[in-house]
Each structure stands twice: as structure tokens, then as C-alpha cells.
Protein backbone atom coordinates (compact mmCIF):
# COMPACT_ATOMS: atom_id res chain seq x y z
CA UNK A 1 0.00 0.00 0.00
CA UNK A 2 2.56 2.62 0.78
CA UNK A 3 4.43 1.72 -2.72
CA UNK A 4 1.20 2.95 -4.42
CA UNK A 5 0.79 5.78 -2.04
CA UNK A 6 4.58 6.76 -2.95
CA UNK A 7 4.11 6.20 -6.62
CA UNK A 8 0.68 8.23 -6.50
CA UNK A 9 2.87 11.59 -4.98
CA UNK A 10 4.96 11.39 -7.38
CA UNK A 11 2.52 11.40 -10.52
CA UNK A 12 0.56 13.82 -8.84
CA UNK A 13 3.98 16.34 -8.10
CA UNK A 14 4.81 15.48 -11.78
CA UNK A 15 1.76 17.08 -12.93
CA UNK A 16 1.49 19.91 -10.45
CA UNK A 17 5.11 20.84 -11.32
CA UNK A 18 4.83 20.91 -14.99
CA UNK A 19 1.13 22.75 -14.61
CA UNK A 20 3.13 25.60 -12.54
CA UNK A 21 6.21 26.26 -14.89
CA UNK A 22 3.51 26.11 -17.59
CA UNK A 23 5.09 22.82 -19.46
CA UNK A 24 1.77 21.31 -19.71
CA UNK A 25 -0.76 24.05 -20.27
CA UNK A 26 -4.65 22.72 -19.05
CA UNK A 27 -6.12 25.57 -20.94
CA UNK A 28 -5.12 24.37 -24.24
CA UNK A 29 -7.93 24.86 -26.59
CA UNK A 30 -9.75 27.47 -24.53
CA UNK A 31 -9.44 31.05 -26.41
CA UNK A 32 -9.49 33.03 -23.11
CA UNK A 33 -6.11 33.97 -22.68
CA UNK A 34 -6.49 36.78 -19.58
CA UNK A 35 -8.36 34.07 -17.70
CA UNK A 36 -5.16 31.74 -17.71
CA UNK A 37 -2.96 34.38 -17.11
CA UNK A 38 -5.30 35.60 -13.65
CA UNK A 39 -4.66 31.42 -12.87
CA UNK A 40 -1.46 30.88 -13.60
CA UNK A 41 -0.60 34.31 -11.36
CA UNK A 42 -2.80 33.49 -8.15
CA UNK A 43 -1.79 29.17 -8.31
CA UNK A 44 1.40 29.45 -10.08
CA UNK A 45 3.67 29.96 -7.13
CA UNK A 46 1.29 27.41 -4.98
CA UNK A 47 1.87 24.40 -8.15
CA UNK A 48 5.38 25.14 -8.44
CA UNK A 49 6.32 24.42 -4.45
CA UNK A 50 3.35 22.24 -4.10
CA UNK A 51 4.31 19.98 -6.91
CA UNK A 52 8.49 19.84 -6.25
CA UNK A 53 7.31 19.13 -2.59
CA UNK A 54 4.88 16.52 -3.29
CA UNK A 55 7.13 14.90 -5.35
CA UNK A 56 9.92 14.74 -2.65
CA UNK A 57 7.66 13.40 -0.55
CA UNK A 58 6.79 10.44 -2.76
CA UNK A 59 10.29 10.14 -3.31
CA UNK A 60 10.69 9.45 0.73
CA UNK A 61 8.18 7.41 0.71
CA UNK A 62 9.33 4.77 -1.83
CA UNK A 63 13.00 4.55 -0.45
């Protein structure tokens, strides 16, 4: 159980990571481009640490 808990963190800080340096963008197809720049400005900071920490965590967690 905790090796899918550990492998679930670390898909899940994968995602949040790219989503905050705007790798992967989820508002792809959407033609509202002040919208996702009033996201990316009040959760970008809160994906970027969020994700990288999340990540570690699964990290621990498997080792």
C-alpha cells in the first residue's frame, strides 16, 4: 500500500510541477487567454512548491 501511495505523490507532483512552470498548459484549446494568465498568477507559485514538494515526498516514501 505505501508503494502505491509513494508512486501516487509522485505522478501527482509530476503534474502539479509541470502545470506551474507552464510545461503542460490545461487551458489548451480554450481562447481566453487573460483568464489563464489571472490562474497561472494566483496558483502558479502554490503548483510550483506544491508539486516539487509533493514529489519529494513520494520520493521518501518509496525509499
Amino acid at each position: 500500500m505505501e508503494l502505491v501511495f509513494g508512486i501516487g505523490n509522485i505522478v501527482i507532483g509530476i503534474m502539479m510541477t509541470l502545470i506551474g512552470f507552464k510545461v503542460y498548459n490545461p487551458f489548451k484549446g480554450k481562447n481566453d487567454p487573460e483568464k489563464e494568465e489571472q490562474w497561472f498568477k494566483k496558483f502558479g507559485t502554490f503548483f510550483k512548491i506544491g508539486g516539487i514538494s509533493i514529489l519529494i515526498w513520494g520520493l521518501i516514501k518509496l525509499l
